[in-house]
N, C-alpha and C. Protein backbone atom coordinates (compact mmCIF):
# COMPACT_ATOMS: atom_id res chain seq x y z
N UNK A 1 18.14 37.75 10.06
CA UNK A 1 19.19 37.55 9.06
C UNK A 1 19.16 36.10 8.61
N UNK A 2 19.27 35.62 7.14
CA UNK A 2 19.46 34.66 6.73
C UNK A 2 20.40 33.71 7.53
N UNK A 3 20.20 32.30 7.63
CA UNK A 3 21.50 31.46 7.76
C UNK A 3 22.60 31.61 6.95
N UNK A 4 22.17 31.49 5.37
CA UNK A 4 23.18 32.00 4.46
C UNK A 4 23.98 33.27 4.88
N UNK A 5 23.47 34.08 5.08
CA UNK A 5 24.45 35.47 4.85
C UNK A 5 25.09 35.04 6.77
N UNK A 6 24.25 34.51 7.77
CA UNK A 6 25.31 34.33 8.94
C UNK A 6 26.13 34.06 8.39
N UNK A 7 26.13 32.54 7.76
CA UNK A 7 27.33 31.67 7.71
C UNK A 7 28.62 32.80 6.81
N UNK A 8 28.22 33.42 6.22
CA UNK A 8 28.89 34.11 5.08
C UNK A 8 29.80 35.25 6.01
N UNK A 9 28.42 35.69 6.69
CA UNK A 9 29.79 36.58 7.86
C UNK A 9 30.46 35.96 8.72
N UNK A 10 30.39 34.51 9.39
CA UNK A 10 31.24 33.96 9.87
C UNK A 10 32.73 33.57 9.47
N UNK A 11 32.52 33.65 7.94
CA UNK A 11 34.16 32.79 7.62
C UNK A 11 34.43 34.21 6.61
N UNK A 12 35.39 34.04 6.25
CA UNK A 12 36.02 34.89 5.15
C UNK A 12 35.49 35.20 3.96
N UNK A 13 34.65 36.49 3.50
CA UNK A 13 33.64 36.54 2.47
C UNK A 13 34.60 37.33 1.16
N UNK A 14 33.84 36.88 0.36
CA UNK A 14 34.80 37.16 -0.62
C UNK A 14 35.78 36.70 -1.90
N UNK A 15 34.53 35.29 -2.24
CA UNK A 15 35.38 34.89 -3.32
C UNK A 15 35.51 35.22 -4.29
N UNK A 16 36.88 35.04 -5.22
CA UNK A 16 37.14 35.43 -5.91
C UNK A 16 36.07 35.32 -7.52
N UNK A 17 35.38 35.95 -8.22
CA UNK A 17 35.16 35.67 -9.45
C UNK A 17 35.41 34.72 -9.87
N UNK A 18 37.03 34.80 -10.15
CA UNK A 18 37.76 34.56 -11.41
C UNK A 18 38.16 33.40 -10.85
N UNK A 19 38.21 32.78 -9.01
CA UNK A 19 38.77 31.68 -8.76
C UNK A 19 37.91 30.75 -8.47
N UNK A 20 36.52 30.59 -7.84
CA UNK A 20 35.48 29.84 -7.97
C UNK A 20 33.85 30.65 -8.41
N UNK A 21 33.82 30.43 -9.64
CA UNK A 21 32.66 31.08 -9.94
C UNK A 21 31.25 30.58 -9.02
N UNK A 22 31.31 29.62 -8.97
CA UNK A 22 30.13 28.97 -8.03
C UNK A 22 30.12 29.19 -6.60
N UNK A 23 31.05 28.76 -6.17
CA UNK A 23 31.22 29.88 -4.36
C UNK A 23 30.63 31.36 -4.75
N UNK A 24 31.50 32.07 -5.85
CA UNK A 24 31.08 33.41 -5.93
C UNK A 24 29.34 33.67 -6.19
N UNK A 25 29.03 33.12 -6.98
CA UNK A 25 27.72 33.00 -7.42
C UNK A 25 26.61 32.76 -5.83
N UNK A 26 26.83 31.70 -5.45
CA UNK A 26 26.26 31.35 -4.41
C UNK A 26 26.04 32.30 -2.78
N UNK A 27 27.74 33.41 -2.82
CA UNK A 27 27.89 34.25 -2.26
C UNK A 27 26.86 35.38 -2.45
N UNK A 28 26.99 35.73 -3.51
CA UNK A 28 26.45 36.56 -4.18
C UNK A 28 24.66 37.00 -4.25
N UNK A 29 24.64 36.04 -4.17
CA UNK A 29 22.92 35.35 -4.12
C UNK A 29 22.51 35.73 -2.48
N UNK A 30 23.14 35.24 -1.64
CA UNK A 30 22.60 35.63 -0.45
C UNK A 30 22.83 36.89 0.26
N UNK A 31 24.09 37.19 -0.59
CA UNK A 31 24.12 39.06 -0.19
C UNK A 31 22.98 39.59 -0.87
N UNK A 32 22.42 39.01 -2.05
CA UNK A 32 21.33 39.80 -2.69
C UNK A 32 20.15 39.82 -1.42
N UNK A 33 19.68 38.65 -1.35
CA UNK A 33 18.87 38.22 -0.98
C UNK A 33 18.88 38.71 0.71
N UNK A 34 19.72 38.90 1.28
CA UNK A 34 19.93 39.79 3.02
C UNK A 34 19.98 41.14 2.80
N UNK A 35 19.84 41.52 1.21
CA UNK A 35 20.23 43.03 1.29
C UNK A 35 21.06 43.78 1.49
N UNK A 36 21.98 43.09 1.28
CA UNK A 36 23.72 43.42 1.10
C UNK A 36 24.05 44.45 -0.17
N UNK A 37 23.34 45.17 -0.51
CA UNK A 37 23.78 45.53 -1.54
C UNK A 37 25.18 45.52 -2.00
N UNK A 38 25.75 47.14 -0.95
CA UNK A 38 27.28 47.70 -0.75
C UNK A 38 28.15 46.21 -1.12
N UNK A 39 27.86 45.14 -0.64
CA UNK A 39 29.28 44.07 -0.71
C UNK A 39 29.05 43.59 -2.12
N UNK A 40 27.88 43.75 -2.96
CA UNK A 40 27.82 42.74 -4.15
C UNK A 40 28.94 43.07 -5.18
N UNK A 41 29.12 42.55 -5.41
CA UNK A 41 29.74 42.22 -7.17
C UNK A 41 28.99 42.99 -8.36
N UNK A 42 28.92 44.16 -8.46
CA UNK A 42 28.21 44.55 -9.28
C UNK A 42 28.59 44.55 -10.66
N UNK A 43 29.69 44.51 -11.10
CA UNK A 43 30.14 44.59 -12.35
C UNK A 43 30.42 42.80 -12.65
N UNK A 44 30.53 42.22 -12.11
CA UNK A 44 30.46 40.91 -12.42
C UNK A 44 28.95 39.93 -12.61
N UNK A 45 28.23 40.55 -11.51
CA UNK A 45 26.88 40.39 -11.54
C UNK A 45 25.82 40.76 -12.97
N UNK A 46 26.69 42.11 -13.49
CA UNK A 46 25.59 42.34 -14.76
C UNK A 46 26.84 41.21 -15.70
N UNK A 47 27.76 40.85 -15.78
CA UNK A 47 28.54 40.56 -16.96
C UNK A 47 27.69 38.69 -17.10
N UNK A 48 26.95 38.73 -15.71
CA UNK A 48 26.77 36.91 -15.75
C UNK A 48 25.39 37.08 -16.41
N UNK A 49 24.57 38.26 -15.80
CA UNK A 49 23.00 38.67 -16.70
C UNK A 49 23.34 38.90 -17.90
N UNK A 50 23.84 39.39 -18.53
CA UNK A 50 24.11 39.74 -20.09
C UNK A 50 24.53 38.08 -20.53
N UNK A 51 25.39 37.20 -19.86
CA UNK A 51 26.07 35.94 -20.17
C UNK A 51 24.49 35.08 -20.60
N UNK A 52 23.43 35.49 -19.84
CA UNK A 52 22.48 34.49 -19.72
C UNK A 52 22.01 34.65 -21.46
N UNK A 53 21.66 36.09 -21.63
CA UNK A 53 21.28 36.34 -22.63
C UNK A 53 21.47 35.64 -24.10
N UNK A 54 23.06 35.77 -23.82
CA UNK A 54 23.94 35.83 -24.80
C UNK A 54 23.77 33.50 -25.08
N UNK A 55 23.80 33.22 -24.06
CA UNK A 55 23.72 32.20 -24.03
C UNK A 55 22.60 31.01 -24.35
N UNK A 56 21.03 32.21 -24.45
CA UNK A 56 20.15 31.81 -25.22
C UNK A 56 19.95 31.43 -26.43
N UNK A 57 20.61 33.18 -27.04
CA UNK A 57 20.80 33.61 -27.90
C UNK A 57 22.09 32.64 -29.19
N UNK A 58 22.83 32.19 -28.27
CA UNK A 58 23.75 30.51 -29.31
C UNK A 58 22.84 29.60 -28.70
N UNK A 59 21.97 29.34 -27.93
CA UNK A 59 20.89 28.34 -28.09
C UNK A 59 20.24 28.38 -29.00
N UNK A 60 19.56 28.94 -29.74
CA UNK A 60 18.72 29.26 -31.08
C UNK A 60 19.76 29.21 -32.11
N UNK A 61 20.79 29.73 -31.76
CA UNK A 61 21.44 29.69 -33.32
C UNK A 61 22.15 28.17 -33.67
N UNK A 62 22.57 27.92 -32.55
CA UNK A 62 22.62 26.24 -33.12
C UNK A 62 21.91 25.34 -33.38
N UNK A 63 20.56 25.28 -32.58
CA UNK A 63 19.35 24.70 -33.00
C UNK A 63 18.78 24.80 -34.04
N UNK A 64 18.98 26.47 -34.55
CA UNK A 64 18.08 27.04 -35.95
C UNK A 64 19.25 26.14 -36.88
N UNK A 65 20.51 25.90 -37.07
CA UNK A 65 21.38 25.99 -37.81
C UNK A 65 21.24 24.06 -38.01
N UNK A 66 21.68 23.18 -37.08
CA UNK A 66 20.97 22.14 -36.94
C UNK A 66 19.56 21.81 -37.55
N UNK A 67 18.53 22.65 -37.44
CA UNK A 67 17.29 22.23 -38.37
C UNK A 67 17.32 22.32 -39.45
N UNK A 68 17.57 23.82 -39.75
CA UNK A 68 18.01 24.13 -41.03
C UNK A 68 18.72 23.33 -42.00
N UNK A 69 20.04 22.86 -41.62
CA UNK A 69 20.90 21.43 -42.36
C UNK A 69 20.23 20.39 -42.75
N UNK A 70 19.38 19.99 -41.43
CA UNK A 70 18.87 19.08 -41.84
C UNK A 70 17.35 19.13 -43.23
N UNK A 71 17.00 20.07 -42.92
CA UNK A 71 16.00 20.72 -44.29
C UNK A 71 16.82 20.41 -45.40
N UNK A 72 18.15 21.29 -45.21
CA UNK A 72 18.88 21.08 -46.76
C UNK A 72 18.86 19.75 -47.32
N UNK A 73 19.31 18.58 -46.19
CA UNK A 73 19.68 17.40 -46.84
C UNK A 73 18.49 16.57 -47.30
N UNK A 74 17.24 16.99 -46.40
CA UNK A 74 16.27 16.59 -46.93
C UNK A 74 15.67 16.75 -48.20
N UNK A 75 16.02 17.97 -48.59
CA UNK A 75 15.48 18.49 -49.76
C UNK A 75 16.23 18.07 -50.89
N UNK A 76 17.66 18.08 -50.52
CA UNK A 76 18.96 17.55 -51.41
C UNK A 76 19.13 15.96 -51.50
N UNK A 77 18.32 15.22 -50.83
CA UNK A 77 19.62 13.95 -51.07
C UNK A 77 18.06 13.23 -50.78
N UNK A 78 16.99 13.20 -51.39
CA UNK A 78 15.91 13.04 -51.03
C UNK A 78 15.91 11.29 -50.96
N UNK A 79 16.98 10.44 -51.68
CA UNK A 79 16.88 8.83 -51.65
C UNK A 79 17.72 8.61 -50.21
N UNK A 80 18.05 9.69 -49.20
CA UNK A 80 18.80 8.89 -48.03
C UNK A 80 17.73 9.29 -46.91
N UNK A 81 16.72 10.31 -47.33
CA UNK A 81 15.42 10.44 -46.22
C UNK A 81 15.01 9.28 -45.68
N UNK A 82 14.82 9.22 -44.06
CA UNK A 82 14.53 8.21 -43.25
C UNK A 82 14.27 8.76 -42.12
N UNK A 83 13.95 7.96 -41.19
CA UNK A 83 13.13 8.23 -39.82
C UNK A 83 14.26 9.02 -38.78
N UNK A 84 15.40 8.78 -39.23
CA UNK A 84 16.72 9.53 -38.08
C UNK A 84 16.41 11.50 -38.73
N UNK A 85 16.13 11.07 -40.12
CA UNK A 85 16.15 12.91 -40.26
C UNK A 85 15.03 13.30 -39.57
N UNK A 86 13.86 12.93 -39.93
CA UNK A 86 12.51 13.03 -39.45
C UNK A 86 12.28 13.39 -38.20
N UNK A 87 13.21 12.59 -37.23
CA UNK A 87 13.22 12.78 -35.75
C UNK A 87 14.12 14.10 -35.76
N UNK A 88 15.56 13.74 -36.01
CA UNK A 88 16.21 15.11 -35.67
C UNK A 88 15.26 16.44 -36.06
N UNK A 89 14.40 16.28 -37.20
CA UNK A 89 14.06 17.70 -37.44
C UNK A 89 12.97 17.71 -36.52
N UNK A 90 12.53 16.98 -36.27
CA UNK A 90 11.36 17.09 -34.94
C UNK A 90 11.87 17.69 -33.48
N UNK A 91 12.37 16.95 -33.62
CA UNK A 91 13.49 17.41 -31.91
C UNK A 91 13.84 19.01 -32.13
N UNK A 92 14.97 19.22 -32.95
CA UNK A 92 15.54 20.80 -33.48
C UNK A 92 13.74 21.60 -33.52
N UNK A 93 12.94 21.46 -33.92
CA UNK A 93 11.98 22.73 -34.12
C UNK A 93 11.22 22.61 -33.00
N UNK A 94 10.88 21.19 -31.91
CA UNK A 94 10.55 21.59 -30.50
C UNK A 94 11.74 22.24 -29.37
N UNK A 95 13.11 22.08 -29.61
CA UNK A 95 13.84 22.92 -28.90
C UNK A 95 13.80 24.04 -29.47
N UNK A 96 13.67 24.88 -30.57
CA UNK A 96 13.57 25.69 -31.15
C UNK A 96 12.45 26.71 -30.15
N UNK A 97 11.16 26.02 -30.40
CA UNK A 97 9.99 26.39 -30.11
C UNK A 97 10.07 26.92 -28.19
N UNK A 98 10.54 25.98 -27.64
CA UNK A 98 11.38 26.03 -26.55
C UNK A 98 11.71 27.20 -25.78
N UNK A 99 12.95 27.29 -26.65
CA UNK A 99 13.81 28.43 -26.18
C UNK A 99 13.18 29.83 -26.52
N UNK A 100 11.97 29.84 -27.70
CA UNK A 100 11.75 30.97 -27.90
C UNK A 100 9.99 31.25 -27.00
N UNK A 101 9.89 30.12 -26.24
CA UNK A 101 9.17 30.53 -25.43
C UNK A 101 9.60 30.91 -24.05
N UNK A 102 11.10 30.31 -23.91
CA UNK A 102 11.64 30.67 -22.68
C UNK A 102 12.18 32.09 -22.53
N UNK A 103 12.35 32.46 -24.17
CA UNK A 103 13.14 33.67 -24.40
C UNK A 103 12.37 34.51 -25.55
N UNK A 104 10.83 35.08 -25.38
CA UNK A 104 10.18 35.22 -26.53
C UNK A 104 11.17 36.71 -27.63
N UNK A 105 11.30 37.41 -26.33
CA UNK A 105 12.44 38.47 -27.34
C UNK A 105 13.13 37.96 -28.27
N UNK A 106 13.56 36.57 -28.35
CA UNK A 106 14.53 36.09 -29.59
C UNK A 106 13.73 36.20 -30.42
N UNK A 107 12.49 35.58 -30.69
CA UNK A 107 11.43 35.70 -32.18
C UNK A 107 11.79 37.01 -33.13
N UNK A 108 12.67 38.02 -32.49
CA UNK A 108 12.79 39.07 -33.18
C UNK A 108 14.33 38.97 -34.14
N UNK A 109 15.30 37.83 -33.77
CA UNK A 109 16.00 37.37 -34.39
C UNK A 109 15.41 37.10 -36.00
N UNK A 110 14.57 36.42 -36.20
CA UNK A 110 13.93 36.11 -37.51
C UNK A 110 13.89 37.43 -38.08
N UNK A 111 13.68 38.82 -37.84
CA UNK A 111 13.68 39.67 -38.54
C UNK A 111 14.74 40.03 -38.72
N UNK A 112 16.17 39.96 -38.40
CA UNK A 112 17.49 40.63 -38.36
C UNK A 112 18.41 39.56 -39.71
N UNK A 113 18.88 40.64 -40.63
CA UNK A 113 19.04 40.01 -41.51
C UNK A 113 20.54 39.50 -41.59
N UNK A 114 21.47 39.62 -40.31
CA UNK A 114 22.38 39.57 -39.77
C UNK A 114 22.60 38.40 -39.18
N UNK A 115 21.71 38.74 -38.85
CA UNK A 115 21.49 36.90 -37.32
C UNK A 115 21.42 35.60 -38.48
N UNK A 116 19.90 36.10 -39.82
CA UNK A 116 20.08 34.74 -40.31
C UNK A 116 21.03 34.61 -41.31
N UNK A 117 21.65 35.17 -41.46
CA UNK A 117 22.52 35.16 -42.27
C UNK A 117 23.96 34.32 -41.84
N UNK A 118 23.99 34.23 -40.13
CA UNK A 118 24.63 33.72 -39.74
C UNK A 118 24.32 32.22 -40.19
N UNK A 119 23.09 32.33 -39.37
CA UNK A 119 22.66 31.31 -38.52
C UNK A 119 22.45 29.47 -40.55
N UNK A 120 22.28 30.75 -41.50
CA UNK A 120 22.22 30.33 -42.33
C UNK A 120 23.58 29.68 -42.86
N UNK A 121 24.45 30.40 -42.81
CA UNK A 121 26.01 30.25 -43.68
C UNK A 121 26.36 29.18 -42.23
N UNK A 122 26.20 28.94 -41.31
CA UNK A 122 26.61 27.91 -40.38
C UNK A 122 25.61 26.23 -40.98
N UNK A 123 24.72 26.28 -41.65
CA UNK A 123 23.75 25.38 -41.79
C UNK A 123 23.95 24.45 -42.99
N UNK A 124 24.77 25.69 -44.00
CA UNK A 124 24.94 25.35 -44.87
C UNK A 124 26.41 24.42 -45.22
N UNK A 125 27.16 25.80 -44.33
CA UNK A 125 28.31 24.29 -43.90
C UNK A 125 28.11 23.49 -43.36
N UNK A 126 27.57 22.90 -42.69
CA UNK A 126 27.03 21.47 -41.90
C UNK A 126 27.18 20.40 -43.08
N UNK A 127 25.69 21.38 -43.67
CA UNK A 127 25.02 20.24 -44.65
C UNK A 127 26.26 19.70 -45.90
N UNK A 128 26.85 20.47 -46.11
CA UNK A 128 28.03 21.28 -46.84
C UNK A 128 28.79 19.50 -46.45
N UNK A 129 29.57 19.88 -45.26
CA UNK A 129 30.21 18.65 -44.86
C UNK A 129 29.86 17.40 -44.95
N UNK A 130 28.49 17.07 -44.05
CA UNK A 130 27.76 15.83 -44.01
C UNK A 130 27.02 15.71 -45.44
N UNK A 131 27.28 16.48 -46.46
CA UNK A 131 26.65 15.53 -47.59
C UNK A 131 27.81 15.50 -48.39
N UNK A 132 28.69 16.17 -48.67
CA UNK A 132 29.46 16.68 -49.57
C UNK A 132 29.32 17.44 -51.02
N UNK A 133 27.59 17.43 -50.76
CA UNK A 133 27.21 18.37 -51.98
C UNK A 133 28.06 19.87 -51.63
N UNK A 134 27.49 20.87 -52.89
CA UNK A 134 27.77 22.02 -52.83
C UNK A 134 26.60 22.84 -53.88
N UNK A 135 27.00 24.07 -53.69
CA UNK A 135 25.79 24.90 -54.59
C UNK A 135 24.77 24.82 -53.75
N UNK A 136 24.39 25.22 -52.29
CA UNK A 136 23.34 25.07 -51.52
C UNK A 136 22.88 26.86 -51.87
N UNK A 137 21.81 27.16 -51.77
CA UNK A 137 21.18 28.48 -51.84
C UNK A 137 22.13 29.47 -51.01
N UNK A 138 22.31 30.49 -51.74
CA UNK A 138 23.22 31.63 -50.79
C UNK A 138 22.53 32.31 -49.86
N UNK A 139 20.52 31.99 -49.87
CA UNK A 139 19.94 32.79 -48.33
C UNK A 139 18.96 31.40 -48.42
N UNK A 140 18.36 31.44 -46.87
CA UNK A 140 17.89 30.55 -46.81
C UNK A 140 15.98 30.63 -48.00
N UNK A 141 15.69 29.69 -48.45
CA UNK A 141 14.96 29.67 -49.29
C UNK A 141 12.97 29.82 -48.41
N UNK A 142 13.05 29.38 -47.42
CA UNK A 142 11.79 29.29 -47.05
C UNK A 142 11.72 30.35 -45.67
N UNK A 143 10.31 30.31 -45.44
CA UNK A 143 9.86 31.64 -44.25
C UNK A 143 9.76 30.59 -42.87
N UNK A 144 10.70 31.58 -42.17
CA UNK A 144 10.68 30.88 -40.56
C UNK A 144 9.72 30.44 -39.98
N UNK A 145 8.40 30.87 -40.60
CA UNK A 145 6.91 30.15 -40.42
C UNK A 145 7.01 28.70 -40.94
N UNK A 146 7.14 28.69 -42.12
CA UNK A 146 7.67 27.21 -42.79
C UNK A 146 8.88 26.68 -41.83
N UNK A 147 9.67 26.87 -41.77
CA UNK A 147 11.28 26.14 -41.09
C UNK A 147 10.22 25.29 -39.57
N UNK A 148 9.49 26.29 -38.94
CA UNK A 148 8.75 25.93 -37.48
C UNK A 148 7.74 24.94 -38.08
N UNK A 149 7.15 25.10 -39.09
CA UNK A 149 6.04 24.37 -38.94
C UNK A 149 6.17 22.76 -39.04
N UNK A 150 5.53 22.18 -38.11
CA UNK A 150 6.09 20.50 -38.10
C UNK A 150 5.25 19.71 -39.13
N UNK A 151 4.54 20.61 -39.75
CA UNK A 151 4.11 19.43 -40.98
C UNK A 151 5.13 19.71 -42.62
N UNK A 152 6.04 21.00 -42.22
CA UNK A 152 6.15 21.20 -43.02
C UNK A 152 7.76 20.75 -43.43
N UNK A 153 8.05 20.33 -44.70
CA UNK A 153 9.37 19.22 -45.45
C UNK A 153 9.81 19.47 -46.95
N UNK A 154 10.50 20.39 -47.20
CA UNK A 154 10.74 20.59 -48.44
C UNK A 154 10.98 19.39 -49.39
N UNK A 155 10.67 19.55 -50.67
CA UNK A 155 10.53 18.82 -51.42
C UNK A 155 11.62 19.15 -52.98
């Protein structure tokens, strides 16, 4: 038997979810791992796997939404282009690149005309704010091949 799961049957097992997620988590882990099934947390256990997902999944969309802005302003306000956009858009399409290697199932986001539609109308308010233009395109104008590609900079 694990040390973990001793120690676990030694004291009072059983934390709460909802009162230390990290005790619980940590609990949880070594009942997996001793083969505890019967004691796990099962309905809390899938709600933290689905959490992971879900949590990729606003990883990309703020990143996509962040690059994206910054495309707009580039393309829009072309006399304030300088080395701070240049970088940010560098940074945004290697975390981009990133997450969708950590998470290749997202690449299928680019086909859902839902997702960019979000991910678009969030980008546009950005840019929206930080420039104070308006009249930005109502879908995004270029192919997610273009948005990734690092040589590539609308004009």
């Amino acid at each position: 038997m694990s040390p973990c799961v001793t120690e676990l049957r030694g004291r009072q097992m059983g934390t709460s979810y909802e009162k230390d997620v990290v005790a619980w988590a940590k609990e949880q882990a070594a009942l997996l791992r001793a083969g505890e099934f019967s004691a796990i947390d099962v309905e809390h256990i899938a709600e933290e796997i689905e959490d992971v997902g879900k949590s990729e999944q606003r990883e990309l969309i703020s990143r996509m939404a962040v690059l994206l802005a910054h495309l707009l302003k580039w393309q829009y306000q072309p006399a304030l282009r300088g080395k701070s956009w240049t970088r940010t858009i560098a940074v945004q399409r290697k975390d981009v690149v990133y997450v969708l290697n950590e998470a290749p199932s997202l690449r299928g986001k680019f086909n859902d005309a839902q997702w960019l539609d979000l991910v678009w109308s969030k980008a546009v308010l950005s840019a929206e704010n930080e420039t104070g233009l308006e009249g930005f395109p109502e879908t995004c104008p270029w192919a997610m091949e273009q948005v990734l590609d690092p040589a590539f900079l609308p004009e």
